[in-house]
Protein backbone atom coordinates (compact mmCIF):
# COMPACT_ATOMS: atom_id res chain seq x y z
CA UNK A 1 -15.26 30.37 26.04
CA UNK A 2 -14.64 26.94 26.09
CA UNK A 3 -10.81 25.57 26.15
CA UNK A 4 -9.47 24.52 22.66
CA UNK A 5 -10.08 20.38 22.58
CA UNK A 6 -6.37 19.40 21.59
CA UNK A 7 -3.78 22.35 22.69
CA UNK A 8 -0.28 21.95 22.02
CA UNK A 9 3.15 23.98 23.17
CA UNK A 10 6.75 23.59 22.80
CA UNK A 11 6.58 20.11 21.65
CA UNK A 12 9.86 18.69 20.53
CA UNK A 13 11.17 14.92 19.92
CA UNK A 14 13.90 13.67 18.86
CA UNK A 15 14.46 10.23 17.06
CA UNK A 16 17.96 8.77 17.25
CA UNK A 17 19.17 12.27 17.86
CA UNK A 18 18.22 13.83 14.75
CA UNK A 19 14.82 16.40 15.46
CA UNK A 20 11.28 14.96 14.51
CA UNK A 21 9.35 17.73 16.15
CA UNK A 22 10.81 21.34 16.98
CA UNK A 23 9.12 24.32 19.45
CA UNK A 24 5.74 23.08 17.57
CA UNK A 25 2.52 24.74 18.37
CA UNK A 26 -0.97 23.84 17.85
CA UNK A 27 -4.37 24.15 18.94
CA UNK A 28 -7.33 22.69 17.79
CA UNK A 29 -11.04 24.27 18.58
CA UNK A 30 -14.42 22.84 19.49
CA UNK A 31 -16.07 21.84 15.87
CA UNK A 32 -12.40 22.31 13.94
CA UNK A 33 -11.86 19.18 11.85
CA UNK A 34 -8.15 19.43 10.27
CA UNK A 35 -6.57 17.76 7.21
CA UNK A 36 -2.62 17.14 8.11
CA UNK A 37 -0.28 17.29 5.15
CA UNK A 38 3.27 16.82 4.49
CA UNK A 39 5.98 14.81 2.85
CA UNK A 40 6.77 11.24 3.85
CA UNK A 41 9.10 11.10 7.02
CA UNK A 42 8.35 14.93 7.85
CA UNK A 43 6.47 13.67 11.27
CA UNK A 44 2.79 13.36 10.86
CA UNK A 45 2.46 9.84 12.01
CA UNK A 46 4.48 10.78 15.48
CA UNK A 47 2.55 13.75 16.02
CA UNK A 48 -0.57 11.95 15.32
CA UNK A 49 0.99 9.54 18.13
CA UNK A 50 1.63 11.72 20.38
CA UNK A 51 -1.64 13.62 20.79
CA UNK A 52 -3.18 9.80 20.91
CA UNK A 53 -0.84 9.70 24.46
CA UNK A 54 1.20 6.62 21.98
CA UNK A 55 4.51 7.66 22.72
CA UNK A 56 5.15 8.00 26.41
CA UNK A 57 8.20 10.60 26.73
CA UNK A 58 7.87 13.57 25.12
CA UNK A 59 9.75 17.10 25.42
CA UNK A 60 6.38 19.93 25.50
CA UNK A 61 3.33 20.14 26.70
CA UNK A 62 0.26 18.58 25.12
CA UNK A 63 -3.16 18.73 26.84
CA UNK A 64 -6.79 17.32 26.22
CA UNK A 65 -9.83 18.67 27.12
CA UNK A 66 -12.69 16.44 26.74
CA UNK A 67 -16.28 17.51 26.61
CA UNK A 68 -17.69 15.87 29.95
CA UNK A 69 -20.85 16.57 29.17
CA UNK A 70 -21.31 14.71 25.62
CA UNK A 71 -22.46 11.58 24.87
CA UNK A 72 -19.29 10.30 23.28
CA UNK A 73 -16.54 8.39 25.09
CA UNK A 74 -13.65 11.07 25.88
CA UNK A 75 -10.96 9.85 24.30
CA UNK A 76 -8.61 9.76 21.18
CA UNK A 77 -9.30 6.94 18.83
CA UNK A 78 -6.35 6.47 16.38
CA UNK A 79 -6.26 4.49 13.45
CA UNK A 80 -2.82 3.37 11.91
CA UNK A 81 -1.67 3.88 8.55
CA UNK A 82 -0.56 0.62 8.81
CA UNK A 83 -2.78 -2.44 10.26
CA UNK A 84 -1.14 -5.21 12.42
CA UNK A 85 -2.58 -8.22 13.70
CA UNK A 86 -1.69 -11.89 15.40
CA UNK A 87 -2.75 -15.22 15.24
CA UNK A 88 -4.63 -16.74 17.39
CA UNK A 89 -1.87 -17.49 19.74
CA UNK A 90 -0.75 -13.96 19.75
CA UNK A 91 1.97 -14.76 17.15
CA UNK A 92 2.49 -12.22 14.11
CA UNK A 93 5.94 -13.80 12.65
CA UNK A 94 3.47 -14.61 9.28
CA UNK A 95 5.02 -15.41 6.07
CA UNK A 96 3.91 -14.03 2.51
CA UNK A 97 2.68 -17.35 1.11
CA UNK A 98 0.97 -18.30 4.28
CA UNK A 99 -2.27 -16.06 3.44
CA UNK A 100 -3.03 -18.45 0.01
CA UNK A 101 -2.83 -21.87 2.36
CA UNK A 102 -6.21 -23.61 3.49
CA UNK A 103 -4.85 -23.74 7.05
CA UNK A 104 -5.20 -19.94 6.92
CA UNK A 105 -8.38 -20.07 8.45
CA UNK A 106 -7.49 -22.31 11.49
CA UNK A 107 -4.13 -19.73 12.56
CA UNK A 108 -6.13 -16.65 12.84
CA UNK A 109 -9.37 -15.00 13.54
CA UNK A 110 -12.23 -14.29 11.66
CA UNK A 111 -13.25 -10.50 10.94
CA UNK A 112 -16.84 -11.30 12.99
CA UNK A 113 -14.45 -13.02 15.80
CA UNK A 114 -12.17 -9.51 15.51
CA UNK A 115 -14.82 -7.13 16.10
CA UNK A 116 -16.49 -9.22 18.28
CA UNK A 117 -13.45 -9.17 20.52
CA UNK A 118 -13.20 -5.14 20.25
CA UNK A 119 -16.66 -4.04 20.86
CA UNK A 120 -17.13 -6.16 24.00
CA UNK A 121 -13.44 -4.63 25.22
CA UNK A 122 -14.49 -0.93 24.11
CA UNK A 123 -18.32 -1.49 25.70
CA UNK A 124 -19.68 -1.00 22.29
CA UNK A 125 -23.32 -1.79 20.90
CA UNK A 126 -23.57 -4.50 18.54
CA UNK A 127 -26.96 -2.75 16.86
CA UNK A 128 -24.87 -0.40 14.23
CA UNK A 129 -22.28 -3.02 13.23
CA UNK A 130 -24.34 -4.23 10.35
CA UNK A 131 -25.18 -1.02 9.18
CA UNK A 132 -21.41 -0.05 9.41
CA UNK A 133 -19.99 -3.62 8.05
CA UNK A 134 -23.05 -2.32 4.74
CA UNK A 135 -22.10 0.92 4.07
CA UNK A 136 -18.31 -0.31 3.62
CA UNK A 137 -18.83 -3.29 1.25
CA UNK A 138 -17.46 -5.22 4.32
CA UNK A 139 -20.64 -7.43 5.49
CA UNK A 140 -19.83 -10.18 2.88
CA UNK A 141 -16.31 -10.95 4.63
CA UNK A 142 -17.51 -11.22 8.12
CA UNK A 143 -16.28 -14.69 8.26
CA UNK A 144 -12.80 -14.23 5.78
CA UNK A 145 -9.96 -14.98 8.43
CA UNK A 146 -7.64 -11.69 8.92
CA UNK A 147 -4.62 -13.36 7.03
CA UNK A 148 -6.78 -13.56 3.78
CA UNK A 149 -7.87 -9.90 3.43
CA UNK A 150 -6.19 -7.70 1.47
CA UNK A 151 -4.57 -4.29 1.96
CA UNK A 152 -7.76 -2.61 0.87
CA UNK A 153 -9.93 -4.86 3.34
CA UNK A 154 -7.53 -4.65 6.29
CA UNK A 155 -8.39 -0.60 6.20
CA UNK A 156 -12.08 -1.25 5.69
CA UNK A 157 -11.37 -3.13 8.95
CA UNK A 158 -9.68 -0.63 10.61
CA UNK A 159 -12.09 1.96 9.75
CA UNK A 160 -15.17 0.16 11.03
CA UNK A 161 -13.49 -0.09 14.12
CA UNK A 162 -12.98 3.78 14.55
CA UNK A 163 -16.48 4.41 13.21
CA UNK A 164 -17.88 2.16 15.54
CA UNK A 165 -16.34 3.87 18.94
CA UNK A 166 -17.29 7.23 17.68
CA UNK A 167 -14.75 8.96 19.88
CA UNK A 168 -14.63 12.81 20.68
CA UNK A 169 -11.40 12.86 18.81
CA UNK A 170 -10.75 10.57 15.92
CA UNK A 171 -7.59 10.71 13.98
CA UNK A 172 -7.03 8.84 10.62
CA UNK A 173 -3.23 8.19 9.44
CA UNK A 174 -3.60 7.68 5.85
CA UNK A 175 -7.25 6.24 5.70
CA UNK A 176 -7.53 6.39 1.99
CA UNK A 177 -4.82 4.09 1.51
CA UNK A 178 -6.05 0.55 -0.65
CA UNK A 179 -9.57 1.95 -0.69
CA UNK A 180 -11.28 2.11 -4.36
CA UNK A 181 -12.85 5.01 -5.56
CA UNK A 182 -16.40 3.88 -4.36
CA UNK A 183 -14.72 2.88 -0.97
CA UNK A 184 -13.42 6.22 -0.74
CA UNK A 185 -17.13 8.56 -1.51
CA UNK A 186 -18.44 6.29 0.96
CA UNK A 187 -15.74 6.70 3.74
CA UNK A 188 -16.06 10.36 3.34
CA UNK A 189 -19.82 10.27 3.86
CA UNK A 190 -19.34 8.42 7.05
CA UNK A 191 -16.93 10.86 8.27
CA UNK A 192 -19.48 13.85 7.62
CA UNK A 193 -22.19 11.70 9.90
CA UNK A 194 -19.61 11.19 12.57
CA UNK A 195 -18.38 14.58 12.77
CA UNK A 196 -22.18 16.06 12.58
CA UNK A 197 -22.92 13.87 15.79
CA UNK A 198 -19.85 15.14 17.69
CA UNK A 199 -16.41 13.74 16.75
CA UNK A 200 -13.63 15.88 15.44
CA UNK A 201 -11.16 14.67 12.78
CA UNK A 202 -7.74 15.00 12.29
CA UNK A 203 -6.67 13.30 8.77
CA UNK A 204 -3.42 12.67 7.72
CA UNK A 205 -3.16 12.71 4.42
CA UNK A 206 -1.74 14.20 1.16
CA UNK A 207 -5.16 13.30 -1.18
CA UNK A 208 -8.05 16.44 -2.47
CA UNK A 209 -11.14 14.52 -2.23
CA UNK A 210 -12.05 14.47 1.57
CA UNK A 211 -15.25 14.81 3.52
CA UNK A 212 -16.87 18.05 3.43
CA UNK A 213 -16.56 18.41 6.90
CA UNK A 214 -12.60 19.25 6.60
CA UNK A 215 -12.44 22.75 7.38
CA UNK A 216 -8.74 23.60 8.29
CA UNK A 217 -5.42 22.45 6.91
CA UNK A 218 -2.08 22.85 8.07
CA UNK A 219 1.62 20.67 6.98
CA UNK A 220 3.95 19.62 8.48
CA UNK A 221 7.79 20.90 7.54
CA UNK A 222 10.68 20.98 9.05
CA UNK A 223 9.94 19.56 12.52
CA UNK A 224 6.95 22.86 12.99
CA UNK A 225 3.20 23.20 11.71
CA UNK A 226 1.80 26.13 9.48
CA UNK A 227 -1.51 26.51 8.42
CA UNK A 228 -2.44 26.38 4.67
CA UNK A 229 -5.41 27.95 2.94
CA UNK A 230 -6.51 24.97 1.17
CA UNK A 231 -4.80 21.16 0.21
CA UNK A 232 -5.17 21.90 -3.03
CA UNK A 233 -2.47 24.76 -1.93
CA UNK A 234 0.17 22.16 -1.03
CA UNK A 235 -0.38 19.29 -3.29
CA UNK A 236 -0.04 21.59 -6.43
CA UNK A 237 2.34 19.80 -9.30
CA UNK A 238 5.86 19.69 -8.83
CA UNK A 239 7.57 19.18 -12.01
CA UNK A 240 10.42 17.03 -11.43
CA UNK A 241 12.82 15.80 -13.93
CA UNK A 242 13.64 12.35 -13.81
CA UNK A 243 17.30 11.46 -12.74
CA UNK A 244 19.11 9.17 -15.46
CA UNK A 245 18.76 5.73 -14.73
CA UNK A 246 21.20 3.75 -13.05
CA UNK A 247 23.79 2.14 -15.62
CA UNK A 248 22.75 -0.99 -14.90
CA UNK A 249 19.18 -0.77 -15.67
CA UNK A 250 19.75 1.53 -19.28
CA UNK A 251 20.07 -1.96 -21.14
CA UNK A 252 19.75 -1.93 -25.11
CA UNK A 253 15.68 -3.14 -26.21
CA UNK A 254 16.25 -5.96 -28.85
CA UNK A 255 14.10 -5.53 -31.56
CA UNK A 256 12.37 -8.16 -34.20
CA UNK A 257 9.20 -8.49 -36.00
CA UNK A 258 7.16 -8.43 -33.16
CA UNK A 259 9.23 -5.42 -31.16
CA UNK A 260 10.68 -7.61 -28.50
CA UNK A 261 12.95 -10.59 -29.35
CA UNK A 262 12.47 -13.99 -27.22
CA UNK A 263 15.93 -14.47 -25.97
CA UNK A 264 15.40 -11.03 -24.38
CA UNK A 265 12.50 -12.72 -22.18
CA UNK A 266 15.03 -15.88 -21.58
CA UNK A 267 12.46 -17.86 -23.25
CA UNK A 268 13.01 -20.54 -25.87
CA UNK A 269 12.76 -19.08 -29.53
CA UNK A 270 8.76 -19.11 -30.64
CA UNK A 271 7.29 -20.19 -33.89
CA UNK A 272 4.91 -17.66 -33.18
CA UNK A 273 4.91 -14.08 -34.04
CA UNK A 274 3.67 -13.29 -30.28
CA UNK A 275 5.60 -14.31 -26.88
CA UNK A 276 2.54 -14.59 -24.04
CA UNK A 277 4.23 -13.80 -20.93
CA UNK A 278 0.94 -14.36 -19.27
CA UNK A 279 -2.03 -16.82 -20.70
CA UNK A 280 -4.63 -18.01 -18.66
CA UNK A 281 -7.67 -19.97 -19.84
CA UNK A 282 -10.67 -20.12 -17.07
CA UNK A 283 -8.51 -20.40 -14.17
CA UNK A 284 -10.45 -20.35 -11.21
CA UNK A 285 -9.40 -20.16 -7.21
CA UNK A 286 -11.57 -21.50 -4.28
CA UNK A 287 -11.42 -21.29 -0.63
CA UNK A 288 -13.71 -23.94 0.25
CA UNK A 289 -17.23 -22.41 -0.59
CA UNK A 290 -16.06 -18.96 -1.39
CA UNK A 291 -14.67 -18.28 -4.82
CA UNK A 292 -12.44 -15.88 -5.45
CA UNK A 293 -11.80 -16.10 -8.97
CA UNK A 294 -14.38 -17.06 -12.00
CA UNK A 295 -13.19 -17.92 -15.72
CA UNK A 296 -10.59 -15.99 -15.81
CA UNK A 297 -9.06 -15.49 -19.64
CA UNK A 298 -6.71 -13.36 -19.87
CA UNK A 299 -3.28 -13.05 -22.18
CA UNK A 300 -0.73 -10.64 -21.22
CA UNK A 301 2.34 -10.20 -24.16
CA UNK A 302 5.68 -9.11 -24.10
CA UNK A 303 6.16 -5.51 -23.84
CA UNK A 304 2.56 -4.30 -22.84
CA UNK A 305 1.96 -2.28 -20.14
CA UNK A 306 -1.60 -3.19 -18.33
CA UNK A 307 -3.56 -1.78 -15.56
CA UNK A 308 -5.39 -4.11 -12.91
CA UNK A 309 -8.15 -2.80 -11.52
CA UNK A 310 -11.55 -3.55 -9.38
CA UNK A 311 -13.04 -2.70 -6.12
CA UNK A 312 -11.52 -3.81 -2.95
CA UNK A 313 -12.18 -7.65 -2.66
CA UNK A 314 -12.52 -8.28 -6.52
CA UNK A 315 -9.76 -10.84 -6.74
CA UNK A 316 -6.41 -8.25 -8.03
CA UNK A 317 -4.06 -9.29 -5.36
CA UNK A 318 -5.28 -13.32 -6.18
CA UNK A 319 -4.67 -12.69 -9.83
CA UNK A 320 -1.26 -11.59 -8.80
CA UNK A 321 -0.11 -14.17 -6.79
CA UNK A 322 -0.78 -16.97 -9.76
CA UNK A 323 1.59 -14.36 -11.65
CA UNK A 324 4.22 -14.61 -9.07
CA UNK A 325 3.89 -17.99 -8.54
CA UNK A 326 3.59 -18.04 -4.96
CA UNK A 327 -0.57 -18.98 -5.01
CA UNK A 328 -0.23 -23.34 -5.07
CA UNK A 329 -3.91 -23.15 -6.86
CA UNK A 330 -1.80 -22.48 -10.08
CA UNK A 331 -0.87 -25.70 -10.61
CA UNK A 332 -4.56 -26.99 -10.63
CA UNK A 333 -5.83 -24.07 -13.71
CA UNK A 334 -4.84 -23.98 -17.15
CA UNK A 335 -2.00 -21.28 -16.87
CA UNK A 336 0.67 -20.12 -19.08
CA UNK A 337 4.08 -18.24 -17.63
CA UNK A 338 6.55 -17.52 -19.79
CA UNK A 339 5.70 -19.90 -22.27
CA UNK A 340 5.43 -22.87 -19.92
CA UNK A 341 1.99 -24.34 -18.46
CA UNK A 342 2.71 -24.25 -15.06
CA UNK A 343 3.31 -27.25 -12.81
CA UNK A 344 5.40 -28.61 -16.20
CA UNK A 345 8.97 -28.83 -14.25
CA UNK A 346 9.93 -24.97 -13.95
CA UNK A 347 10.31 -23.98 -10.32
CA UNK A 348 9.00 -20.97 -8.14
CA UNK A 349 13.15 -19.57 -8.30
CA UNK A 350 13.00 -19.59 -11.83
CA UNK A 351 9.80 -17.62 -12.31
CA UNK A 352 10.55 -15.03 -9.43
CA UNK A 353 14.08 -14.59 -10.98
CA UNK A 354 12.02 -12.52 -14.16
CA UNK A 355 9.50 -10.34 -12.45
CA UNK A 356 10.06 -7.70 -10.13
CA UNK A 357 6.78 -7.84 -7.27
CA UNK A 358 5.62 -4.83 -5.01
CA UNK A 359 2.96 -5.23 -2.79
CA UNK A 360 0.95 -3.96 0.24
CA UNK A 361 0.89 -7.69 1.24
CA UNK A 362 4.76 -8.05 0.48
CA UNK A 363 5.63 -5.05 2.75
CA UNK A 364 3.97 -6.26 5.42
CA UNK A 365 5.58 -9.80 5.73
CA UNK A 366 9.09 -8.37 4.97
CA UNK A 367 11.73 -8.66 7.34
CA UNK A 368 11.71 -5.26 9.01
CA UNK A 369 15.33 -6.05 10.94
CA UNK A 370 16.99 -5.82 7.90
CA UNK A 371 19.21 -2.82 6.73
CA UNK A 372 17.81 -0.57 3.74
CA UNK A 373 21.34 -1.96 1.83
CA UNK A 374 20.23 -5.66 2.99
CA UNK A 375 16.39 -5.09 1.87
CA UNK A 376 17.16 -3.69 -1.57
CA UNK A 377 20.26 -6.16 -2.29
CA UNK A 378 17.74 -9.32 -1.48
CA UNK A 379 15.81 -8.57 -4.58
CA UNK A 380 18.85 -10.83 -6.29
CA UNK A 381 17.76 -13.75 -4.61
CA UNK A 382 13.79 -12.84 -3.68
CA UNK A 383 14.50 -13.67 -0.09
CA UNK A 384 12.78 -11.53 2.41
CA UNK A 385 16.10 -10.40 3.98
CA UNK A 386 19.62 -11.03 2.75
CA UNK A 387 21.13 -14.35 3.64
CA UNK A 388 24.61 -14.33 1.57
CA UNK A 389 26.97 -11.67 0.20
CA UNK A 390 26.69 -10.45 -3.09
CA UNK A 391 29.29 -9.95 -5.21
CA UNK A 392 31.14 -6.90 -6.51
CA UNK A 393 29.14 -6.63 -9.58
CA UNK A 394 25.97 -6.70 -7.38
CA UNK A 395 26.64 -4.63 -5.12
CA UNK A 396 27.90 -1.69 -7.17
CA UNK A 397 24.01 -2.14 -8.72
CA UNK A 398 22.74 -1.49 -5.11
CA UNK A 399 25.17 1.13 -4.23
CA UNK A 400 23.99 3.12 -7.17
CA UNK A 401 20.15 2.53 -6.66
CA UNK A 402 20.41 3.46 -2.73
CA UNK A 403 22.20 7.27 -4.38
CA UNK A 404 19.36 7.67 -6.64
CA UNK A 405 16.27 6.72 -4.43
CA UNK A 406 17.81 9.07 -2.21
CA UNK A 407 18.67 6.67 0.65
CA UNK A 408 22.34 7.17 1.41
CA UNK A 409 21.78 8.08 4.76
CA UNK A 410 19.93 5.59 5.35
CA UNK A 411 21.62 2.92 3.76
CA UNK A 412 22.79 1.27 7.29
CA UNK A 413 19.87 2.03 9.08
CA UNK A 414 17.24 -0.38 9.71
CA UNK A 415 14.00 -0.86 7.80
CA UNK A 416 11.68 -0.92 11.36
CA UNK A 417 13.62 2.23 12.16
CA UNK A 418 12.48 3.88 9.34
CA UNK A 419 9.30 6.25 8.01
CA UNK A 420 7.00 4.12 6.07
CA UNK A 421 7.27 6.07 3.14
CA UNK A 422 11.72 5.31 3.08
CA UNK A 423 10.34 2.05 3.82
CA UNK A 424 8.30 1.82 0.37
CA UNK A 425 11.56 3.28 -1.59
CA UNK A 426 13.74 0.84 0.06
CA UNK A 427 11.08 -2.06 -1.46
CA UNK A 428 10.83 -0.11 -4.29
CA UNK A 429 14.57 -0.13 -5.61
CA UNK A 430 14.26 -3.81 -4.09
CA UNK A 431 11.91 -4.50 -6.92
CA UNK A 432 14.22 -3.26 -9.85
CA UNK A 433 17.57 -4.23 -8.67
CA UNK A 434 17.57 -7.51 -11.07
CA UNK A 435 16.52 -5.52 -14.25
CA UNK A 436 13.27 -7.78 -14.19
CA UNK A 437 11.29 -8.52 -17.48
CA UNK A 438 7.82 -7.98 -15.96
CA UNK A 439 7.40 -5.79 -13.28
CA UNK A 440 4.15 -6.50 -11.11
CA UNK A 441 3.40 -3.13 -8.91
CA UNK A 442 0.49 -3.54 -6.76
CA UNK A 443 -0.20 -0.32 -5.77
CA UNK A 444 3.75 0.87 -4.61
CA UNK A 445 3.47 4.16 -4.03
CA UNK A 446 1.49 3.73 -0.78
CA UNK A 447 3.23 5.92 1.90
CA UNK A 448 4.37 8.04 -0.87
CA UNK A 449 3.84 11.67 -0.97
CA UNK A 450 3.16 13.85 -4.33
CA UNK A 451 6.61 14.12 -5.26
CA UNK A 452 7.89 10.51 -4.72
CA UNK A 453 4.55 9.22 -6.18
CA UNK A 454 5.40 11.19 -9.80
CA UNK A 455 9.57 10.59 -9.50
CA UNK A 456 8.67 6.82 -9.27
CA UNK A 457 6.10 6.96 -11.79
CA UNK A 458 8.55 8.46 -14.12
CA UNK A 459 10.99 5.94 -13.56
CA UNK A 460 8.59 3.00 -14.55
CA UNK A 461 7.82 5.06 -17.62
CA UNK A 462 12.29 5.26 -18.36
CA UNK A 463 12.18 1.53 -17.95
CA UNK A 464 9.50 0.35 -20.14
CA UNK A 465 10.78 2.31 -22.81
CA UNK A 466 13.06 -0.48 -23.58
CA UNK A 467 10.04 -3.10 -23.62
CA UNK A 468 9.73 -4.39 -19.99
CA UNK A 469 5.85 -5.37 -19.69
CA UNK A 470 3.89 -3.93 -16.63
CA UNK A 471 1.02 -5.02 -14.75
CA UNK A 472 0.23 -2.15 -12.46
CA UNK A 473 -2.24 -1.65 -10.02
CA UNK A 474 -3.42 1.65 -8.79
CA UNK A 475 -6.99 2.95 -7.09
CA UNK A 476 -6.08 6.79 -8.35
CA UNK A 477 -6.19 7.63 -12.05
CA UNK A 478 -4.04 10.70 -11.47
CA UNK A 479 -1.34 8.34 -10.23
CA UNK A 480 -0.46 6.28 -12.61
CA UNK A 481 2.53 5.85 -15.11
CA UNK A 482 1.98 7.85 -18.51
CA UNK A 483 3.10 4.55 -20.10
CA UNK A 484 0.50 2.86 -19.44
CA UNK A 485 -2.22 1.19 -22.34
CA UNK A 486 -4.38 -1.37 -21.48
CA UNK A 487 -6.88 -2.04 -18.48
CA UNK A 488 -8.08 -4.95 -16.99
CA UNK A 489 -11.48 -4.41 -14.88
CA UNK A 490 -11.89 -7.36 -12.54
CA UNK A 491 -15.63 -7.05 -10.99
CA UNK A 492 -16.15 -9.75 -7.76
CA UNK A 493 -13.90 -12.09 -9.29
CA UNK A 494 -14.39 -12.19 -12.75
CA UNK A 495 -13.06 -9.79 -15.45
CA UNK A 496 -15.50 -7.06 -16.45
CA UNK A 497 -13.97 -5.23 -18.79
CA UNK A 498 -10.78 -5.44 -20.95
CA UNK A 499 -10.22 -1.91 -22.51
CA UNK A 500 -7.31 -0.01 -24.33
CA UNK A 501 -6.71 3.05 -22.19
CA UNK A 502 -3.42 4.68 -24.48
CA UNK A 503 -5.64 7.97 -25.42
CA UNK A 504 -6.96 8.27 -22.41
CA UNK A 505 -4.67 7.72 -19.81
């Protein structure tokens, strides 16, 4: 009988002297492929690590036992639940605006230059790239510099990469994370090849729809593993009931005529019986010969709750940034923000000061050195990072969101030191902490498990009750807020569809 590929005993680790890992046990058999579950921070990503050889002192005994006699390179590929990357001078101190300047292009490398780079270091044939790059949707970026892509595509990235080395052991942290549905079937297919022609999985992940292939599942509690009949065993509903809302953000809805007064919004009084938070009227966005956005029309009023949606690449995370004012192309469209066209005198400050912005992108250019009391209390002042003290006032309104995001513990500890999924609360409560008008959620509950994902849902349903409008964007129609009654379909840059959704969602 043939020793077990991955066989662990008596691994423990410790992280600033609180237990990660405890007297965990595990082994892994020729043609097992395992799905990895467990709530965020429980340890799946430093397990994950550690059988990849990524974390170089360890307390146990974890060995590897290659098949010498397969084709396959004998090693552990594994891909990151969260993708980093440098310029072109090995710099990766990037700001969040930086990725909608022209000059983008000239700081960092192309995708093509990227895997160029990686299969020449890994010894890889170039004759399955294309074919890879297809099956994707990826072979139309090939020559998008890195610091353009978004979330979604920076996976798609990743996971060509992995395909491509078809290791004997291949383990995915979070792979479905950005992907769109169609992304998603097609990843899964992929995996079912790779694994038929040799590599075993391990996928770390709390989602139901994964590659046939899957055959055992375990999660992760408590620092120890135990094997689970099925996912659909752990990821069953848990009925939570939401917490009452912080005092500060139960504020009274003003109602007139049209269920939302202006003054509410901070905008001037109307003449109109409908205040257009958002109007745009063929905006377009270019990047030289590559357009991005085409005709948009779209009008977005107070007190609506919308979904944005479209597959990876079809222009959501542009459309955002004209919202939040931080794309300079909105100045050259015919665009409507709060009642102003802008480029009309408002500044950036004053349109940041209403909305309330989550993002893949955001999280990634935050300042990670900052304290999880420091991240959330810079929502204030939109600075990535806290530069000045708040006062009293403000900083009873962060002492009561870090108590109910659960984060009291962690309230001095730094965001870098932290589980991705803390990390997402922290940035989370960051978003709210003003008592925005429009809140502008792309995708937050990445890094989320089941329970977060529906406590955090609930909350945006408690605070649109009182009329806040919502633009939220989400890949997976089970997790989305119950509030939510309008969808806008984006489809390679242009809008597709514009459908009422309150009957069905």
């Amino acid at each position: 009988m043939s020793n077990p590929v991955v066989h662990i005993h008596n691994l423990n680790l410790k992280y600033q002297q609180q237990p990660v890992l405890q007297d965990l046990y595990w082994t892994i058999n020729r043609y097992d492929n395992w799905l990895l579950c467990g709530e965020s921070g429980s340890g799946k990503t430093t397990l994950a690590k550690a059988i990849a050889g990524l974390i170089p002192s360890l307390e146990g005994d974890i060995q590897l036992n290659f098949d010498l006699s397969s084709a396959l390179p004998a090693k552990v590929h594994y891909v990151a639940n969260w993708y980093q990357f440098k310029d072109l001078e090995g710099a990766s101190n990037f700001y969040y605006q930086q990725r909608y300047q022209s000059l983008a292009t000239a700081i960092t490398a192309t995708v093509i230059a990227e895997l160029t780079r990686f299969g020449n270091d890994q010894g890889l044939s170039f004759d399955t790239l294309e074919q890879l790059l297809t099956a994707l949707g990826f072979a139309a970026l090939k020559n998008s510099a890195l610091l353009q892509l978004s979330s979604g595509e920076h996976k798609k990235l990743q996971l060509v990469k992995a395909l491509w080395s078809k290791p004997q052991l291949l383990i995915l942290d979070q792979p479905y994370n950005g992907l769109d549905k169609l992304s998603r079937a097609n990843l899964n297919d992929l995996l079912i090849e790779l694994s038929e022609n040799g590599t075993q999985l391990i996928i770390i992940s709390n989602e139901t729809e994964l590659p046939a292939t899957i055959n055992r599942f375990a999660v992760l509690a408590a620092g120890k593993l135990k094997e689970i009949s099925s996912p659909e065993s752990y990821t069953k509903q848990v009925e939570e009931i939401i917490k009452p809302l912080p005092s500060f953000l139960q504020r009274e809805k003003v109602s007139d005529s049209t269920g939302i007064s202006d003054s509410f919004f901070g905008l001037a009084p109307s003449s109109t019986t409908t205040v257009h938070i958002i109007k745009m009227i063929d905006v377009n966005i270019r990047y030289g010969d590559k357009q991005v956005l085409k005709n948009i029309n779209w009008e977005v009023n107070a007190g609506e709750k919308w979904l944005l949606q479209g597959h990876n690449g079809s222009g959501k995370s542009t459309l955002l940034s004209l919202i939040s004012g931080d794309h300079p192309q909105a100045y050259a469209n015919n665009f409507y923000l709060f009642g102003n066209k802008r480029g009309t005198g408002e500044s950036i400050w004053e349109i940041k000061e209403r909305i309330g912005l989550i993002s893949p992108e955001l999280h990634w250019y935050f300042d990670a050195s900052a304290t999880v009391w420091q991240s959330i209390a810079s929502g204030f002042y939109d600075s990535s990072g806290l530069y000045c003290s708040p006062g009293s006032t403000k900083h009873a309104q962060v002492d009561e969101l870090v108590e109910y995001f659960g984060l009291t513990a962690y309230k001095n500890t730094l965001m870098n030191e932290l589980p991705l999924g803390k990390q997402r609360l922290t940035l989370l409560a960051r978003t709210i902490v003003k008592n925005p008008a429009i809140l502008i959620l792309d995708e937050p509950c990445q890094g989320l498990d089941q329970q977060q994902t529906q406590h955090f849902n609930k909350l945006v349903d408690e605070l649109c009750k009182d009329g806040t409008t919502l633009i939220y964007v989400g890949h997976f129609d089970s997790q989305l807020p119950a509030c939510i009654e309008r969808r806008l379909l984006l489809e390679d840059g242009a809008v597709k569809s514009v459908e009422h959704l309150l009957q069905s969602i």
